[in-house]
C-alpha atoms as a PDB file:
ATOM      1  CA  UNK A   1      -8.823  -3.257 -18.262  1.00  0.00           C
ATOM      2  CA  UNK A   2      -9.563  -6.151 -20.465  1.00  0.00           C
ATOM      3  CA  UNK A   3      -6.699  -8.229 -21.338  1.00  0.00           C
ATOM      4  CA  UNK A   4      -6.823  -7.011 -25.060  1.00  0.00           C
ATOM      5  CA  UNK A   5      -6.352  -3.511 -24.441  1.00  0.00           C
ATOM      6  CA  UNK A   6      -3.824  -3.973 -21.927  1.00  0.00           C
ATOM      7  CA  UNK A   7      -0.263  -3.342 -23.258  1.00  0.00           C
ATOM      8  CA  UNK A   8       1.062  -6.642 -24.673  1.00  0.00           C
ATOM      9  CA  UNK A   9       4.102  -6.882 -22.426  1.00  0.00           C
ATOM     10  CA  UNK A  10       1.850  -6.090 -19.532  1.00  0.00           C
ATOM     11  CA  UNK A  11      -0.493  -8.771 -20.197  1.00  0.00           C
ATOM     12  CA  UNK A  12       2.449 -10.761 -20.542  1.00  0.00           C
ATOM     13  CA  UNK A  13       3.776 -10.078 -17.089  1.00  0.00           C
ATOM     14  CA  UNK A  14       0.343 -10.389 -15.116  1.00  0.00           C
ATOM     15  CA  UNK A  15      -0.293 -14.033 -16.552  1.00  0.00           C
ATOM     16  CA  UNK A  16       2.788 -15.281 -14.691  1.00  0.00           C
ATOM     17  CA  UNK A  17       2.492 -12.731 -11.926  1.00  0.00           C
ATOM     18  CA  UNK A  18       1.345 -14.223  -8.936  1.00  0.00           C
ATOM     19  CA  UNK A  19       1.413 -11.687  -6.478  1.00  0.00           C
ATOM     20  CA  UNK A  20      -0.133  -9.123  -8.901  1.00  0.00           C
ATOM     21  CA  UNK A  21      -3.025 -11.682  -9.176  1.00  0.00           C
ATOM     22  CA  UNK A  22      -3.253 -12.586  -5.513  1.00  0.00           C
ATOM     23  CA  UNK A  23      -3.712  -8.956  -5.020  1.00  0.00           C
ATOM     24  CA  UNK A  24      -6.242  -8.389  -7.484  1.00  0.00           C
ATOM     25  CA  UNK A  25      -4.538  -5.674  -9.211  1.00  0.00           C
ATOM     26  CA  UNK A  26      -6.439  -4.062 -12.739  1.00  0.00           C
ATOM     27  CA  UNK A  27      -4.639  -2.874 -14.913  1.00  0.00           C
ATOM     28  CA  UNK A  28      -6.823   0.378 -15.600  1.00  0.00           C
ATOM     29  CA  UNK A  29      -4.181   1.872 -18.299  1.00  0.00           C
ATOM     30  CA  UNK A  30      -1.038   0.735 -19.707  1.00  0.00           C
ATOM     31  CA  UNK A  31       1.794   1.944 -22.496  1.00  0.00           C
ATOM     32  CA  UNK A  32       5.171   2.346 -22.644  1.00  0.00           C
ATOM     33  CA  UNK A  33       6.511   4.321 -19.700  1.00  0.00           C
ATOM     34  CA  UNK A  34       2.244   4.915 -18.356  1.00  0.00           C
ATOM     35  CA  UNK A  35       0.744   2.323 -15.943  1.00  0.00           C
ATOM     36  CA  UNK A  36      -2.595   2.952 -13.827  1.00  0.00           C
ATOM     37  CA  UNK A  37      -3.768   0.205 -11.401  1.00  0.00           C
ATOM     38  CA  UNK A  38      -6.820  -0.210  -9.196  1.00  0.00           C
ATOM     39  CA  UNK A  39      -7.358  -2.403  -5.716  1.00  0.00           C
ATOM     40  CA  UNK A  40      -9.856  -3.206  -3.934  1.00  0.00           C
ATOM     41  CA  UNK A  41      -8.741  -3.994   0.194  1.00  0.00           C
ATOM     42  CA  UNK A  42      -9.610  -6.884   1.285  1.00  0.00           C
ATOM     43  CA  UNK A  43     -10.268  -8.600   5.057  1.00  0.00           C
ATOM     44  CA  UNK A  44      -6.708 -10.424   4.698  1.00  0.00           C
ATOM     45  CA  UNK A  45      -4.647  -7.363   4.046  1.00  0.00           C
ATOM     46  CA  UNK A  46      -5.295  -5.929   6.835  1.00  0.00           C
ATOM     47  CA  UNK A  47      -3.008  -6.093   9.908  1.00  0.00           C
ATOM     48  CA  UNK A  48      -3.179  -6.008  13.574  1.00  0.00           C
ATOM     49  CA  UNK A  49      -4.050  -2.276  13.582  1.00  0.00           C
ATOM     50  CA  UNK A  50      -7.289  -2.417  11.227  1.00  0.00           C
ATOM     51  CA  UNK A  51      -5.508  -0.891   8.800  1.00  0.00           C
ATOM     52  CA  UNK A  52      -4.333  -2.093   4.868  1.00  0.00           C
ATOM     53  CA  UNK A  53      -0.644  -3.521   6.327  1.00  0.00           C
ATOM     54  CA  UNK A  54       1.878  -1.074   4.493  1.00  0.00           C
ATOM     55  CA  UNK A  55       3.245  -3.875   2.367  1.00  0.00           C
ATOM     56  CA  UNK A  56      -0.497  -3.941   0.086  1.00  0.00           C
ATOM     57  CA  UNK A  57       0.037  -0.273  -0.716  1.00  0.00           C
ATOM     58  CA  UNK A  58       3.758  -0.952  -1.335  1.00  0.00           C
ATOM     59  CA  UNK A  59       2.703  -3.999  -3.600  1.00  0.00           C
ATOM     60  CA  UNK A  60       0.639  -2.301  -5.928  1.00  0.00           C
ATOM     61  CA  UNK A  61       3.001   0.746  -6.342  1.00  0.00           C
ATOM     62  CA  UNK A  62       5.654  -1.396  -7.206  1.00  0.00           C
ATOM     63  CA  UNK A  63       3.369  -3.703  -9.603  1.00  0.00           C
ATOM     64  CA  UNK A  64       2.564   0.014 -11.066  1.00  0.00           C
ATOM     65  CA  UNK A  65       5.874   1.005 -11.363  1.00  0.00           C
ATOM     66  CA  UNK A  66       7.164  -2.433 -13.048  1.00  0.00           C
ATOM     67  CA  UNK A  67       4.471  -2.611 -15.359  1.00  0.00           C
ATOM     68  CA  UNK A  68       4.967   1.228 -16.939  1.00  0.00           C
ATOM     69  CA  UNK A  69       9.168   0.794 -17.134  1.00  0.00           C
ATOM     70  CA  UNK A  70       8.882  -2.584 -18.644  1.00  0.00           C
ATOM     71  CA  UNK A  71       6.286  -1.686 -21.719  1.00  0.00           C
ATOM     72  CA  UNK A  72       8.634   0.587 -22.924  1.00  0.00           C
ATOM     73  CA  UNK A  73      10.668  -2.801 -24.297  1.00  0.00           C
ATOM     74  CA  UNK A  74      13.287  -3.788 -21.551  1.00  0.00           C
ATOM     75  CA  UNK A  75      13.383  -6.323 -18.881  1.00  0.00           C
ATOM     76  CA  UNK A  76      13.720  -4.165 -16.204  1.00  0.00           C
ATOM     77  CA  UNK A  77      13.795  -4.272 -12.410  1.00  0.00           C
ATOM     78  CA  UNK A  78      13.668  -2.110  -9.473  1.00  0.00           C
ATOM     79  CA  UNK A  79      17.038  -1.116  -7.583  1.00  0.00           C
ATOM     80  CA  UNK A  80      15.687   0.971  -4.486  1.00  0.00           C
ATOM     81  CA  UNK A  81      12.369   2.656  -3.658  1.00  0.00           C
ATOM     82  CA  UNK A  82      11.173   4.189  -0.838  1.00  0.00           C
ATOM     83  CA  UNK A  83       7.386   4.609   0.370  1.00  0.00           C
ATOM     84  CA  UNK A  84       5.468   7.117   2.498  1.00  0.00           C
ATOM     85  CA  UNK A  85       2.575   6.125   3.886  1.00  0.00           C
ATOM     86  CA  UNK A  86       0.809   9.488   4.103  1.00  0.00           C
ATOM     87  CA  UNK A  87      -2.712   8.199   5.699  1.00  0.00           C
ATOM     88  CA  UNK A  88      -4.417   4.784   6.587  1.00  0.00           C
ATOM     89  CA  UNK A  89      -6.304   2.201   4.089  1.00  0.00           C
ATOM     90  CA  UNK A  90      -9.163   1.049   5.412  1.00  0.00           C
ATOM     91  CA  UNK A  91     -10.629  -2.610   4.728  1.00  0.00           C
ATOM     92  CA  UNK A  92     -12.726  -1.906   1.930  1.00  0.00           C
ATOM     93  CA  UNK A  93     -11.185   1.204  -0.327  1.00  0.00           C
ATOM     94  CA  UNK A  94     -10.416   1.506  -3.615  1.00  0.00           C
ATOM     95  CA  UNK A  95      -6.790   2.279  -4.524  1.00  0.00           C
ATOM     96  CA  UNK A  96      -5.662   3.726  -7.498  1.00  0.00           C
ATOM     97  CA  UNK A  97      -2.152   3.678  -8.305  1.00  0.00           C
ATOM     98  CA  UNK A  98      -0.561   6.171 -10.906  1.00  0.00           C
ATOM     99  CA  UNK A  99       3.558   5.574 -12.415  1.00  0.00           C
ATOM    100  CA  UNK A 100       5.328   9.235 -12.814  1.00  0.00           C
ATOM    101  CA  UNK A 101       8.627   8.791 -14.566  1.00  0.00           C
ATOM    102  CA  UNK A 102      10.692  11.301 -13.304  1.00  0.00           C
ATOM    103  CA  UNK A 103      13.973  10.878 -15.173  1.00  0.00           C
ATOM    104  CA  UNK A 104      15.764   7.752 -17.883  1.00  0.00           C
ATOM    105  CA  UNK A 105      18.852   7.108 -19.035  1.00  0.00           C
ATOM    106  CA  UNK A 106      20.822   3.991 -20.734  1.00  0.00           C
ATOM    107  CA  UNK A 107      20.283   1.452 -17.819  1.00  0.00           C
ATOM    108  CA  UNK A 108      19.017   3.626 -14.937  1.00  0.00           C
ATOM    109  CA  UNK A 109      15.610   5.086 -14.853  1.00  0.00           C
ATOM    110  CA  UNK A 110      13.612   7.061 -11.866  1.00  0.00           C
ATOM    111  CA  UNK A 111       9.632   6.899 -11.641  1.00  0.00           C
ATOM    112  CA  UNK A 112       7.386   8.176  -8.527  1.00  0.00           C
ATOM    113  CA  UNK A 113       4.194   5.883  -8.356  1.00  0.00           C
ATOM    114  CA  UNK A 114       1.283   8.145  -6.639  1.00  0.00           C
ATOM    115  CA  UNK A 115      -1.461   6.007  -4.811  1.00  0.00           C
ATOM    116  CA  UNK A 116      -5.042   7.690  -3.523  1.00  0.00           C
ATOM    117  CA  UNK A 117      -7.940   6.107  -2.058  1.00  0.00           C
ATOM    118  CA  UNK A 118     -11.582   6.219  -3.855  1.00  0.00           C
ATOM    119  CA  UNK A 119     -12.203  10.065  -2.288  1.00  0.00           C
ATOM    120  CA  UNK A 120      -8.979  11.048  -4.171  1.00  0.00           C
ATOM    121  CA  UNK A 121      -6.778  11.467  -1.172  1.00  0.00           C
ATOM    122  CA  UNK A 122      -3.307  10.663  -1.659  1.00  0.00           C
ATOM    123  CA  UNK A 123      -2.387   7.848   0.392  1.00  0.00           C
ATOM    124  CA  UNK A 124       0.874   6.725  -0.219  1.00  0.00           C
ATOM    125  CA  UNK A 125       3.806   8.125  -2.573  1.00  0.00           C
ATOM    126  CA  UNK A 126       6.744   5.445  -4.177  1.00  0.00           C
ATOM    127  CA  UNK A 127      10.029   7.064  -5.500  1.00  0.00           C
ATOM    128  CA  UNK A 128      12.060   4.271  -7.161  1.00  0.00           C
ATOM    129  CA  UNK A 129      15.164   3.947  -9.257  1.00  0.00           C
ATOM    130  CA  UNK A 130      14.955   0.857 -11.440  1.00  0.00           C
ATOM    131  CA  UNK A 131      17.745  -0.750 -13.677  1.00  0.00           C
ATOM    132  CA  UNK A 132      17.437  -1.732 -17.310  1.00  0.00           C
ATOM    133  CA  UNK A 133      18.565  -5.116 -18.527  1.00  0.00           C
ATOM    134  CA  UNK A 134      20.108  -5.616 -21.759  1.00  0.00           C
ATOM    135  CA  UNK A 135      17.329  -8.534 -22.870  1.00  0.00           C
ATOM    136  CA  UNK A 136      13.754  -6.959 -24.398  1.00  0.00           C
ATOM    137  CA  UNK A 137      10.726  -8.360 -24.242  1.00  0.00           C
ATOM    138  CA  UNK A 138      10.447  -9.374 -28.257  1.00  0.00           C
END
């Protein structure tokens, strides 16, 4: 997604998000409360195994998850989450990350992040409760 069509507050976190960028996360889609992001797996994410290590998948479904709670205006962080690897990435696929919210309130707010390889199989599934600050983005 190019930079001008990415939610502002988005493109404001991915220019001082390293890890995002090491990653090589796209932003495919993002508004307040929506985030899709894209990876390609690369030769030094993969661990000992030949797989993706679970930490790349984890990585961009928490990337997806911060990027959809914090366009809708608040600095916001996430408290717990909890991942299920549900099959192996391969060196070389495509993952596309999707942000569910699930439930919000005041300060607390609970989004599932769903993450399938290029053939569309689910690989991976995030549910996370993440905290709201009082300071916006503005």
């Amino acid at each position: 997604m190019s930079e001008s069509k990415m939610h502002p507050i988005v493109s404001r976190m991915m220019a001082d998000d390293n890890m995002s960028q090491w990653l090589g996360i796209e932003v495919l889609e993002s508004a307040p409360g929506v985030c899709r992001c894209r990876l390609q797996v690369r030769k030094d994410m993969v661990n000992g195994f030949g797989i993706a290590h679970g930490a790349i998948t984890y990585a961009l479904a928490d990337s997806t998850l911060a990027f959809a709670v914090n366009a809708k205006g608040k600095h916001a962080v996430s408290v717990t989450s909890t991942i299920q690897h549900l099959a192996p990435v391969m060196l070389g696929d495509t993952l596309v990350s999707e942000a569910i919210p699930r439930g919000e309130g005041q300060r607390i707010v609970h989004v599932d992040v769903v993450v399938q390889n290029q053939k569309g199989e689910q690989v991976a599934w995030l549910t996370a409760t993440g905290f709201k600050k009082s300071k916006s983005w503005a």
